[in-house]
N, C-alpha and C. Protein backbone atom coordinates (compact mmCIF):
# COMPACT_ATOMS: atom_id res chain seq x y z
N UNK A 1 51.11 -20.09 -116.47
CA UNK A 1 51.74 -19.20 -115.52
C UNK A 1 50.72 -18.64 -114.52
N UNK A 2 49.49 -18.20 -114.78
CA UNK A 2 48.40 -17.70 -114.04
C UNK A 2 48.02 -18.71 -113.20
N UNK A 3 47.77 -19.85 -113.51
CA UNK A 3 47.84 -21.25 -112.68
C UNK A 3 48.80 -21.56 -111.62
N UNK A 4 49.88 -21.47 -111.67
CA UNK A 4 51.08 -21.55 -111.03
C UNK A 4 50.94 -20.19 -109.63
N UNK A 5 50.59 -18.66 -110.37
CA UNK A 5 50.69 -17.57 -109.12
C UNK A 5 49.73 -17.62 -108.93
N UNK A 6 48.52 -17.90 -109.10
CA UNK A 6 47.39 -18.13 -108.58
C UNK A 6 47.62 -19.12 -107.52
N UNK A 7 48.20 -20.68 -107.56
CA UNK A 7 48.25 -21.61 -106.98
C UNK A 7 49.62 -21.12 -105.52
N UNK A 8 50.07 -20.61 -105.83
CA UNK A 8 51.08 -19.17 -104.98
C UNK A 8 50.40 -18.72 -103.76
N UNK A 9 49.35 -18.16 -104.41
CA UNK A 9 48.78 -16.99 -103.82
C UNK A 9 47.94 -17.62 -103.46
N UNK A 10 47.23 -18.77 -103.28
CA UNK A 10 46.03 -19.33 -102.49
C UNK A 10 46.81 -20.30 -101.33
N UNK A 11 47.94 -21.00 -101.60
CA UNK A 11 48.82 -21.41 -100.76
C UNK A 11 49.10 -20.89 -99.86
N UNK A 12 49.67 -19.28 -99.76
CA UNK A 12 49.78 -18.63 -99.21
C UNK A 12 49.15 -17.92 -98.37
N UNK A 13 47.71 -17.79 -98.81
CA UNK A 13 46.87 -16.86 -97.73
C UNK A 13 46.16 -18.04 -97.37
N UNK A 14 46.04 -19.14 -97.37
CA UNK A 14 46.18 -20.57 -96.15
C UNK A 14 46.71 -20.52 -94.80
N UNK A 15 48.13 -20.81 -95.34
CA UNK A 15 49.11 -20.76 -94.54
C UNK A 15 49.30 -19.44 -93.72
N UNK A 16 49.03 -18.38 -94.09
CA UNK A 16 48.96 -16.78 -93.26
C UNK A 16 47.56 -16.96 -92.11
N UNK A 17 46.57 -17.63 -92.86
CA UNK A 17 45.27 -17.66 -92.01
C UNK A 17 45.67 -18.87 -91.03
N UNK A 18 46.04 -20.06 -91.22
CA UNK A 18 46.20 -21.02 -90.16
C UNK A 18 47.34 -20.32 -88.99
N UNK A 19 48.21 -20.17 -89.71
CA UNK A 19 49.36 -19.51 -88.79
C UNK A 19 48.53 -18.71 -87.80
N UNK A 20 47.72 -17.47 -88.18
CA UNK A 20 47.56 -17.11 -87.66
C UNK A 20 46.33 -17.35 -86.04
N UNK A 21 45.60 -18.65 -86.58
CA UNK A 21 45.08 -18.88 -85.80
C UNK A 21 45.23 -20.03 -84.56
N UNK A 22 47.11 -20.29 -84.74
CA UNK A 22 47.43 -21.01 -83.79
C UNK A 22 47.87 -20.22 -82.31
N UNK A 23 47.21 -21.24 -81.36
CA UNK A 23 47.27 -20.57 -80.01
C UNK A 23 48.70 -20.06 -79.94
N UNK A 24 48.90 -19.29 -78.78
CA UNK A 24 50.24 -19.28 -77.98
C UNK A 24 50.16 -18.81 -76.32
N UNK A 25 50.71 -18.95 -75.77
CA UNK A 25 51.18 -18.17 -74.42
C UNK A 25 50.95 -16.98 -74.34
N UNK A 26 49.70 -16.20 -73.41
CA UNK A 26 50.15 -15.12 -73.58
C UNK A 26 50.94 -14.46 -72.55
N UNK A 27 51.89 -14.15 -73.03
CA UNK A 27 53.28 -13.46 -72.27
C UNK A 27 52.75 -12.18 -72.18
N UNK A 28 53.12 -11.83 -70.93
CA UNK A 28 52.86 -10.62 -70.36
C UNK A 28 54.17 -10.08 -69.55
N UNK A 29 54.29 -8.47 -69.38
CA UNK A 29 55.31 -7.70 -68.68
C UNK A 29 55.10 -8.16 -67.10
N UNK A 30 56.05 -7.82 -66.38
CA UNK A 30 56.00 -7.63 -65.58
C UNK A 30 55.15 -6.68 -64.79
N UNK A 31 54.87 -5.45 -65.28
CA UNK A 31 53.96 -4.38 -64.82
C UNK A 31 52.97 -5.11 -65.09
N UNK A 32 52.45 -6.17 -66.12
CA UNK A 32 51.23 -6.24 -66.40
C UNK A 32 50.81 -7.39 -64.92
N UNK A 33 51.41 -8.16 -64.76
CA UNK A 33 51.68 -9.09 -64.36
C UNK A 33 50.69 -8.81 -62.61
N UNK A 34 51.79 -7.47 -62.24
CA UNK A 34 51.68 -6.89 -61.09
C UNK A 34 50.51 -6.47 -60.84
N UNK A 35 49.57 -5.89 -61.87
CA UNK A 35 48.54 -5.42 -62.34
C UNK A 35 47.15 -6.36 -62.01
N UNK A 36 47.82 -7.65 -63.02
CA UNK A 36 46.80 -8.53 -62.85
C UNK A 36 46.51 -9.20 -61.48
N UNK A 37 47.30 -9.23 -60.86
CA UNK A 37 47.39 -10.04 -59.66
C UNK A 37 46.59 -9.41 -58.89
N UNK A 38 46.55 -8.24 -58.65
CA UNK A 38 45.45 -7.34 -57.54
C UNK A 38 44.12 -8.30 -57.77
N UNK A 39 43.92 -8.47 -59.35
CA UNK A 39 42.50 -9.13 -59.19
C UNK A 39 41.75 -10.58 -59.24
N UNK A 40 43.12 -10.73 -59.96
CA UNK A 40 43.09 -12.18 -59.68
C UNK A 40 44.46 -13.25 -59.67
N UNK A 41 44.69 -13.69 -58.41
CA UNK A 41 46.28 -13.93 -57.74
C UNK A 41 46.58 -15.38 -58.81
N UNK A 42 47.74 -15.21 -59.37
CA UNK A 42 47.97 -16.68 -59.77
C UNK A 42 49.30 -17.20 -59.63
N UNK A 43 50.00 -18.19 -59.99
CA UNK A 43 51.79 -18.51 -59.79
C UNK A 43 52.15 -17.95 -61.21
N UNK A 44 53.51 -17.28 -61.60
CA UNK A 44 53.85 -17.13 -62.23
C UNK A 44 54.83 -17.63 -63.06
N UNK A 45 55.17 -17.63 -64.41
CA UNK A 45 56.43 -18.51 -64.61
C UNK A 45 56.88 -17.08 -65.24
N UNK A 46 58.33 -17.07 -65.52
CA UNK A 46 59.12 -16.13 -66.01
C UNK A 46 60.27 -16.49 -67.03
N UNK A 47 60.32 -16.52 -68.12
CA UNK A 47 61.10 -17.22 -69.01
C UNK A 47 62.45 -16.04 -69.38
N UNK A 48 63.12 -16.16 -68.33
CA UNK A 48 64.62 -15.57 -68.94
C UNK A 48 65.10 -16.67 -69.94
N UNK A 49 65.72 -15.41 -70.87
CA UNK A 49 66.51 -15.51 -72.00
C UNK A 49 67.19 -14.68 -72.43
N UNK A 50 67.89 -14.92 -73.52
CA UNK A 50 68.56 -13.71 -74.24
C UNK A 50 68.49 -13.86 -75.49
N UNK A 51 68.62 -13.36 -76.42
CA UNK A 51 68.35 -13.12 -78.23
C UNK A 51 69.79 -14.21 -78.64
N UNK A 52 70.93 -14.63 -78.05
CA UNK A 52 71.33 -15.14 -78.45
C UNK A 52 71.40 -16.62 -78.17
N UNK A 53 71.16 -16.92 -77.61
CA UNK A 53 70.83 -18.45 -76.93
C UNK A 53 70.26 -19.70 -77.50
N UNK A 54 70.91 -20.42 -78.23
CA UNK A 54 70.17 -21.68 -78.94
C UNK A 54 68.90 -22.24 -78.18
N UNK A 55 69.69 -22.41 -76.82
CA UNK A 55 68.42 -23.36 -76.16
C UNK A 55 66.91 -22.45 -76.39
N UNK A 56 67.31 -21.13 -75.97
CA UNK A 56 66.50 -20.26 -75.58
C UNK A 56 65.25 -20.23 -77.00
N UNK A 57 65.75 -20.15 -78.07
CA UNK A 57 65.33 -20.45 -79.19
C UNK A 57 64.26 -21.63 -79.68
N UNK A 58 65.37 -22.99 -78.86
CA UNK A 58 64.83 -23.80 -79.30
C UNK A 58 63.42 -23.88 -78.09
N UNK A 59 63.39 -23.73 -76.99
CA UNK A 59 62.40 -23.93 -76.33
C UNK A 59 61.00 -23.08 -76.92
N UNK A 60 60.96 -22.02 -77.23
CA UNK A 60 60.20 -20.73 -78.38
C UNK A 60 59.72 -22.26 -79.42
N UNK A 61 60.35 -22.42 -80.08
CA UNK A 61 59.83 -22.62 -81.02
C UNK A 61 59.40 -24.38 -81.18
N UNK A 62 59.77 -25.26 -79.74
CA UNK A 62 59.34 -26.89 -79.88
C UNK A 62 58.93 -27.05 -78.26
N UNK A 63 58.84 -26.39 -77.75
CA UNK A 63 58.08 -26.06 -76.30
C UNK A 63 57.05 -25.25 -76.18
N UNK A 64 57.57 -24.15 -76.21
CA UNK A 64 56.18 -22.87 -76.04
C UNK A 64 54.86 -22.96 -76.85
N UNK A 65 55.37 -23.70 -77.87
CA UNK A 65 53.97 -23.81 -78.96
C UNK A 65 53.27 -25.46 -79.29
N UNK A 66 54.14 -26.47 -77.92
CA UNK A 66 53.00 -26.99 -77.84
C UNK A 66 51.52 -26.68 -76.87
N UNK A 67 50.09 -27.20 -77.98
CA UNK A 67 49.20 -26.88 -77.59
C UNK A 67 48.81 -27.16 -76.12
N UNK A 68 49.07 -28.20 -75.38
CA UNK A 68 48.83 -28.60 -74.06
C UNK A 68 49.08 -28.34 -73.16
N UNK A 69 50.61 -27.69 -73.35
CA UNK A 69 50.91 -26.41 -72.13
C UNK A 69 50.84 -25.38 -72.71
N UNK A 70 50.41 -24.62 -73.68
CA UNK A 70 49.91 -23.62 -73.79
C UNK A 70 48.65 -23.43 -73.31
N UNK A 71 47.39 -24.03 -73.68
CA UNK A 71 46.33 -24.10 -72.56
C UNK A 71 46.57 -24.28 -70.78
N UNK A 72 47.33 -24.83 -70.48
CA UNK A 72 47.64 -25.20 -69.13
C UNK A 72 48.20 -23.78 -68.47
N UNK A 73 49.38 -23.17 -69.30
CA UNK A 73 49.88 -22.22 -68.64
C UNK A 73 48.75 -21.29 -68.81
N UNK A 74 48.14 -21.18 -70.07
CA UNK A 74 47.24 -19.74 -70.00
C UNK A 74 46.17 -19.83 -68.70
N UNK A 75 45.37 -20.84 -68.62
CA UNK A 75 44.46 -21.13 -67.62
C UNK A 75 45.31 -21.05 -66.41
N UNK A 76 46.62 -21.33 -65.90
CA UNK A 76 46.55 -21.42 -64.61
C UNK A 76 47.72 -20.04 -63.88
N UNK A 77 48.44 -20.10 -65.14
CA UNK A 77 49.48 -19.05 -64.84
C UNK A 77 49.49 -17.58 -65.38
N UNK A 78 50.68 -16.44 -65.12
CA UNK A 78 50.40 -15.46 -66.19
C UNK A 78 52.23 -15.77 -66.12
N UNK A 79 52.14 -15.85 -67.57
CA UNK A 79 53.27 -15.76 -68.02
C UNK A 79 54.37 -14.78 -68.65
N UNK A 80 56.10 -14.73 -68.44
CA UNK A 80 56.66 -13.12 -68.34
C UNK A 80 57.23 -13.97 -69.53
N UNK A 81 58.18 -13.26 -70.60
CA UNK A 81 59.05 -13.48 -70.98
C UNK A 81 60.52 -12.35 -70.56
N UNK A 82 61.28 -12.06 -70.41
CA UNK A 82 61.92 -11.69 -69.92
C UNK A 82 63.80 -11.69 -70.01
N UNK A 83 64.04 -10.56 -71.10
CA UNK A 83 65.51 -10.78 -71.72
C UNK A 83 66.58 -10.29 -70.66
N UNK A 84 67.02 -11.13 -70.50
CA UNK A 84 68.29 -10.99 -69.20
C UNK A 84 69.16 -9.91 -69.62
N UNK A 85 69.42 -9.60 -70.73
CA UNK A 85 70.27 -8.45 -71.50
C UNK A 85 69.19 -6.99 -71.56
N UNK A 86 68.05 -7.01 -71.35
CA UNK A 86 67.15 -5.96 -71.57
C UNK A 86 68.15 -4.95 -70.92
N UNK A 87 67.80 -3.58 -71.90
CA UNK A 87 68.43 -2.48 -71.72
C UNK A 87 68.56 -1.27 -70.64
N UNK A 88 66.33 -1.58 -70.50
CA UNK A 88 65.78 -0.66 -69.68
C UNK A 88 66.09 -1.01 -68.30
N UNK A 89 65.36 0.13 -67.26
CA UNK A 89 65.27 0.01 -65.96
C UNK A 89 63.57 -0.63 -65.99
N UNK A 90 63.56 -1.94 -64.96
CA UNK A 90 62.54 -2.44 -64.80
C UNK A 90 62.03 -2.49 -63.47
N UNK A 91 60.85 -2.48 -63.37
CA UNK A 91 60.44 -1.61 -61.22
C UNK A 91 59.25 -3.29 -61.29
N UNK A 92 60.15 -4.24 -60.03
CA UNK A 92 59.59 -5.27 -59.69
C UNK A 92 59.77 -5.33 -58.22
N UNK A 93 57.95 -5.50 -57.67
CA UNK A 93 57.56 -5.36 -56.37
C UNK A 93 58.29 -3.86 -55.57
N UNK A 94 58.37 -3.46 -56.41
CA UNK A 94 58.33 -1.70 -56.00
C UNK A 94 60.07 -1.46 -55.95
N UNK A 95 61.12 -1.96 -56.21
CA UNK A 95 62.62 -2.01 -56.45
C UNK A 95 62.55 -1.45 -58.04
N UNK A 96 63.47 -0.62 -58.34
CA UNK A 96 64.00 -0.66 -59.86
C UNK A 96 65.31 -1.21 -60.40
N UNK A 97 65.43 -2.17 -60.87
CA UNK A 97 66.75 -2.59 -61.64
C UNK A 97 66.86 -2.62 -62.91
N UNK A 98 68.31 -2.85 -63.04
CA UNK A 98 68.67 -2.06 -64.36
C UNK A 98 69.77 -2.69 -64.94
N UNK A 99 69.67 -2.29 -66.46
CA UNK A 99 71.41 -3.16 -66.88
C UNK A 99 72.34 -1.86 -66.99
N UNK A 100 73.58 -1.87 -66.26
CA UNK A 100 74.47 -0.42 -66.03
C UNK A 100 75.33 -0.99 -67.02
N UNK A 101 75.59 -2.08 -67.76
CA UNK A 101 76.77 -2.77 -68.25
C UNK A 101 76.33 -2.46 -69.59
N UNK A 102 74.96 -2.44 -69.98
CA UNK A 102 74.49 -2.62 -71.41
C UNK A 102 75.07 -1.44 -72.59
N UNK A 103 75.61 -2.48 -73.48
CA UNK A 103 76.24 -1.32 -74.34
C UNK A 103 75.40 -1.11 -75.76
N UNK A 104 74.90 0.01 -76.00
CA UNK A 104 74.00 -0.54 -77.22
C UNK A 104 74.90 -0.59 -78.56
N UNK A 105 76.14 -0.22 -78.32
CA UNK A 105 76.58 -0.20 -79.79
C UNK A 105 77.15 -1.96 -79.69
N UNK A 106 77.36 -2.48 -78.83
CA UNK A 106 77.84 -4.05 -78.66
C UNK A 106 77.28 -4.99 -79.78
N UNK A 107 77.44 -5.91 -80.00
CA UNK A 107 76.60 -6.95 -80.70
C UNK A 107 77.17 -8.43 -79.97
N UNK A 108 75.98 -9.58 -80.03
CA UNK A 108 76.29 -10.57 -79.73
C UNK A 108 75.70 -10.31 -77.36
N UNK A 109 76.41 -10.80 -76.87
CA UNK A 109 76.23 -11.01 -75.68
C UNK A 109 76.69 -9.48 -74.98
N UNK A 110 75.26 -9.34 -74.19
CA UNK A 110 75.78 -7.99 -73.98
C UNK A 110 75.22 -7.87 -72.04
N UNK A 111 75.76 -6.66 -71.28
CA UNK A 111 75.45 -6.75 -70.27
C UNK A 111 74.27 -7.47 -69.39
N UNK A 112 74.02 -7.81 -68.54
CA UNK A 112 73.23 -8.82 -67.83
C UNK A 112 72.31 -7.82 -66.85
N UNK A 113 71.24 -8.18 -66.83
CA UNK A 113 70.42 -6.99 -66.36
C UNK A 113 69.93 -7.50 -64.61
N UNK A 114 69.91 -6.48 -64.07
CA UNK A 114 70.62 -6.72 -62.17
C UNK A 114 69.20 -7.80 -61.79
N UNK A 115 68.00 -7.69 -62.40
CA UNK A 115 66.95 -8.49 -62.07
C UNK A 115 66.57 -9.73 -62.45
N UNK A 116 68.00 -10.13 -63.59
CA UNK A 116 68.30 -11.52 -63.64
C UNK A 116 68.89 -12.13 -62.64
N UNK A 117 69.85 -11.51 -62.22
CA UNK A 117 70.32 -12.42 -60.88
C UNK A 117 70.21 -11.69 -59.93
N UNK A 118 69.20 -10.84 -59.57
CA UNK A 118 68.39 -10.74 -57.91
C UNK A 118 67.16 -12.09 -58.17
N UNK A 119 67.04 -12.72 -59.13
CA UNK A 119 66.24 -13.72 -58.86
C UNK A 119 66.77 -14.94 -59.12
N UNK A 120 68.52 -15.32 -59.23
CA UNK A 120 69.28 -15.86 -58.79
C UNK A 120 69.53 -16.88 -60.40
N UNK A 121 68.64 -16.26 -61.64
CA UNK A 121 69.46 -16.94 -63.17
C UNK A 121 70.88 -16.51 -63.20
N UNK A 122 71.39 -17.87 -63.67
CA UNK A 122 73.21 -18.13 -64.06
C UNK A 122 73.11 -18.24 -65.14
N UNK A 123 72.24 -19.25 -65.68
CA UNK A 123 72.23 -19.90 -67.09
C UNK A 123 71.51 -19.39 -67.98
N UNK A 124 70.67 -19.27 -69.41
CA UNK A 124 69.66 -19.61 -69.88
C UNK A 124 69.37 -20.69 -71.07
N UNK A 125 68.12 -21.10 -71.49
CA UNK A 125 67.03 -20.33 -70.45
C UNK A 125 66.71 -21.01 -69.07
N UNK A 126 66.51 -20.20 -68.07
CA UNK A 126 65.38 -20.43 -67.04
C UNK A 126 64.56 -20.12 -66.82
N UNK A 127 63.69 -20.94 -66.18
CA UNK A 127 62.31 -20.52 -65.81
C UNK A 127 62.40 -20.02 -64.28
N UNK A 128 61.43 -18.83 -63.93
CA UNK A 128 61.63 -18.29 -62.76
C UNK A 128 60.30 -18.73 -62.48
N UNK A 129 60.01 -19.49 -61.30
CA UNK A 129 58.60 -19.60 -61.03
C UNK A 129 58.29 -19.34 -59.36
N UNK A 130 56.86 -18.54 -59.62
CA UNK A 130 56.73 -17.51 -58.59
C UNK A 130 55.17 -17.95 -57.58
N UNK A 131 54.83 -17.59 -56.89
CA UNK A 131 53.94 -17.93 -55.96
C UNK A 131 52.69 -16.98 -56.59
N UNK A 132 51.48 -16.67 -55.71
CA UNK A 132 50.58 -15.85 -55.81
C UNK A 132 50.91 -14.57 -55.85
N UNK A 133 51.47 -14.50 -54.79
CA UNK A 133 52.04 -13.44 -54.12
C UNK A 133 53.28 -12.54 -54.91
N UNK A 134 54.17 -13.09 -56.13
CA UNK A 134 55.01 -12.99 -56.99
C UNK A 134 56.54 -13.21 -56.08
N UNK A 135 56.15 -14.14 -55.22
CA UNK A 135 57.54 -14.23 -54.62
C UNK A 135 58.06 -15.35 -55.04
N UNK A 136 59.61 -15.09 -55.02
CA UNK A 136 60.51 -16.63 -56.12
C UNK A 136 60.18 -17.93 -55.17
N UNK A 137 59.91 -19.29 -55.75
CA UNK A 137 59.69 -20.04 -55.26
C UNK A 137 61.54 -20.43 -55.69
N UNK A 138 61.77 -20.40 -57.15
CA UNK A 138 62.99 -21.09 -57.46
C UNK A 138 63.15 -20.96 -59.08
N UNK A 139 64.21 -20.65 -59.19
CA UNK A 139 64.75 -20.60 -60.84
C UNK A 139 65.20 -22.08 -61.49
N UNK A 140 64.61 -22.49 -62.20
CA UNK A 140 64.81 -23.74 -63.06
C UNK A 140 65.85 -23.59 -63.92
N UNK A 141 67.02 -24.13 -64.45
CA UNK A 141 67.74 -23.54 -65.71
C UNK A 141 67.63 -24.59 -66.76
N UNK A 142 67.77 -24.71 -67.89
CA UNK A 142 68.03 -25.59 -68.97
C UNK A 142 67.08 -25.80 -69.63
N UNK A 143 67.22 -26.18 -71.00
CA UNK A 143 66.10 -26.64 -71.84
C UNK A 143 65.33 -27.52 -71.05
N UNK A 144 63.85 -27.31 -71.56
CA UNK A 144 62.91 -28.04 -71.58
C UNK A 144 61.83 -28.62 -72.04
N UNK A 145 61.64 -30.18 -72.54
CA UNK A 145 60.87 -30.34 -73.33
C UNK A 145 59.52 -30.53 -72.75
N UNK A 146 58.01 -30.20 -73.32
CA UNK A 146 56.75 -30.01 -72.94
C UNK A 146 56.54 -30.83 -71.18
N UNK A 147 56.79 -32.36 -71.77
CA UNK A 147 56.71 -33.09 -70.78
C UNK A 147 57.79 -32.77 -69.40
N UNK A 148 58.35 -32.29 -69.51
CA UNK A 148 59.60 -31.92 -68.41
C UNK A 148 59.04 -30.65 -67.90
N UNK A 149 58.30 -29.83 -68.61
CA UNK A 149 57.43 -28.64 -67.68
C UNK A 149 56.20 -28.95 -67.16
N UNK A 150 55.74 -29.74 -67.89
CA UNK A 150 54.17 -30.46 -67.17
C UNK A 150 54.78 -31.02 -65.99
N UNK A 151 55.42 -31.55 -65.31
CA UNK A 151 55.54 -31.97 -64.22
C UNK A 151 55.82 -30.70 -63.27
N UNK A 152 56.98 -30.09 -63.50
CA UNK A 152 57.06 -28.68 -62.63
C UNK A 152 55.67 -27.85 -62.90
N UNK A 153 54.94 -26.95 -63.72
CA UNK A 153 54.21 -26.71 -64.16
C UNK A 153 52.86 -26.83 -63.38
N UNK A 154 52.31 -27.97 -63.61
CA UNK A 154 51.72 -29.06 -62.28
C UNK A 154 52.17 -28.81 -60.94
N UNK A 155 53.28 -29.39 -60.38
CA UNK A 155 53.59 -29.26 -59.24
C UNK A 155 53.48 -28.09 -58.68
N UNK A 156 54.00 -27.16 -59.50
CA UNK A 156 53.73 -25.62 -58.48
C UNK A 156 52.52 -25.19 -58.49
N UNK A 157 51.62 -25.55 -59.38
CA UNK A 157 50.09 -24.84 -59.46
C UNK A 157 49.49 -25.77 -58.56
N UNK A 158 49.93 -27.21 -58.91
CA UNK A 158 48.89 -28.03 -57.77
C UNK A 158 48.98 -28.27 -56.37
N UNK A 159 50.35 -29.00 -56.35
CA UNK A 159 51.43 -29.21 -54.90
C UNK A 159 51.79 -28.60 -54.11
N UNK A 160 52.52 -27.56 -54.50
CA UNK A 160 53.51 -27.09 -53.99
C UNK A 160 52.49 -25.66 -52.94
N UNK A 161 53.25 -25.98 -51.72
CA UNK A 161 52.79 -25.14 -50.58
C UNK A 161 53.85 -23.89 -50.02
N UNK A 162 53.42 -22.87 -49.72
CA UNK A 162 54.49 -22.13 -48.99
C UNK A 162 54.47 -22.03 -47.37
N UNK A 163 53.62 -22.70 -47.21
CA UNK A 163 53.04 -22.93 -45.82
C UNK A 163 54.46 -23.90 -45.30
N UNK A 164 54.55 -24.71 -45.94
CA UNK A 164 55.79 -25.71 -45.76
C UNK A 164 57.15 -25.39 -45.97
N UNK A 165 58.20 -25.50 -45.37
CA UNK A 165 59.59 -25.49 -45.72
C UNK A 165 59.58 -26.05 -46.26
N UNK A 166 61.12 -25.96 -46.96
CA UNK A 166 61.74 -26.44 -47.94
C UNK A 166 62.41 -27.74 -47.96
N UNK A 167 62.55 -27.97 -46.69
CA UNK A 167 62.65 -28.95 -46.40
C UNK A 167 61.59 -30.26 -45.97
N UNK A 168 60.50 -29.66 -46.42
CA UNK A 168 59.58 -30.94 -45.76
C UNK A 168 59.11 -30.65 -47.71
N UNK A 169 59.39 -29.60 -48.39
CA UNK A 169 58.55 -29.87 -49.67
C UNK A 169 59.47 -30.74 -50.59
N UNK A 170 60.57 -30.75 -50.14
CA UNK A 170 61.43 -31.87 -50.87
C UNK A 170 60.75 -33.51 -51.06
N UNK A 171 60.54 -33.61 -50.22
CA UNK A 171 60.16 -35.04 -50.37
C UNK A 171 58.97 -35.40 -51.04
N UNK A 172 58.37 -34.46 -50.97
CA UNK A 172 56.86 -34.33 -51.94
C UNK A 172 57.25 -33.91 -52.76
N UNK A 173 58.11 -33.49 -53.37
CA UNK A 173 58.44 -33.46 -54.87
C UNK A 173 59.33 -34.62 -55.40
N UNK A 174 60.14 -35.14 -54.67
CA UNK A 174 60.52 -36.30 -55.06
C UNK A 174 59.78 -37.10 -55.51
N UNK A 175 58.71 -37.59 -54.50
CA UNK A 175 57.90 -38.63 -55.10
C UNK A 175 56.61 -37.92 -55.90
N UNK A 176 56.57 -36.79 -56.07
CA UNK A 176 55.52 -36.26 -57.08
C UNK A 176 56.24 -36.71 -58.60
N UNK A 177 57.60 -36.05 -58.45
CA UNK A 177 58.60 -36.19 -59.90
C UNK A 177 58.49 -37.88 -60.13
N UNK A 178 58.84 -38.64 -59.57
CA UNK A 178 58.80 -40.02 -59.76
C UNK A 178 57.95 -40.58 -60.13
N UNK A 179 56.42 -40.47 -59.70
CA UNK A 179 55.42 -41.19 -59.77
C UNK A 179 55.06 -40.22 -60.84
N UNK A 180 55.38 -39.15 -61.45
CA UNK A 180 54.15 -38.33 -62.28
C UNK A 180 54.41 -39.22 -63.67
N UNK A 181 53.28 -39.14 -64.45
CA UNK A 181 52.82 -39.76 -66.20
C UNK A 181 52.62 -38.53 -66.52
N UNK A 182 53.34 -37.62 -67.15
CA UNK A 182 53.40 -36.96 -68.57
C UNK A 182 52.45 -37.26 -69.40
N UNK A 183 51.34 -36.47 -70.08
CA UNK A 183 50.76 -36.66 -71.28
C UNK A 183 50.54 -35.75 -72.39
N UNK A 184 51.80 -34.49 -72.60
CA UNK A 184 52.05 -33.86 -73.30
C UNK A 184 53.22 -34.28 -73.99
């Protein structure tokens, strides 16, 4: 029996120590976000979701924690997470919005918070991805697997110009999306 909880208990504080030393994203607020940028400007991604959302879930837990865009986003981006149902009032680029609908005694799907769709999410999850400057380039919606963000991911950190309309950046993303090799 001492063999057995012994063999328990060394299993265990393994698995607590590896766990703990696997990378992740570090997700940051929005205030922080705003913060950081004074000193050093980067594109942002913004991961709306909500607590009830399969996809939303599944991307957390077979997306976010692979290692290759987790290095990629940490090095190039600062990353939000961001619950479309959040309760509070949130102050982005000097505006405050808020969820007026949110009921806290509710359960399951609950009011939609006004700074999900001033940045134009319908669905989740989406990704909101933002310039230097924290201005919306464009909201992505739907699951996504590693390789399906390495290309966007890429494109907005590497490609993508604001100098250019939208109409002349179309076509450079066409053939960026087409020709790109995935190696995540």
């Amino acid at each position: 029996m001492r063999i057995f909880i012994a063999t328990v208990v060394i299993f265990w504080s393994f698995t607590t120590i590896t766990n703990a030393q696997v990378a992740s994203i570090n997700w940051m607020t929005i205030e922080e976000v705003e913060e950081a940028q004074k000193s050093e400007p980067r594109e942002v991604m913004m991961d709306v979701y909500t607590k009830w959302c399969g996809p939303c879930k599944m991307m957390m837990a077979n997306t976010f924690t692979n290692p290759n865009l987790i290095a990629y986003v940490n090095a190039n981006y600062y990353a939000v997470k961001f619950d479309a149902e959040y309760p509070d009032p949130v102050t982005f680029k000097g505006k405050e919005y808020s969820n007026p609908t949110y009921d806290p005694n509710k359960r399951g799907r609950n009011g939609v918070h006004e700074l999900s769709r001033a940045l134009g999410v319908n669905a989740y999850p989406t990704i909101v991805y933002f310039n230097e400057n924290f201005d919306v380039i464009t909201p992505i919606s739907g699951y996504k697997q590693p390789r399906q963000l390495q290309v966007l991911l890429t494109f907005f950190n590497e490609v993508y110009s604001t100098e250019l309309p939208s109409e002349k950046m179309q076509p450079i993303w066409d053939k960026y999306n087409e020709t790109f090799e995935g190696t995540w």
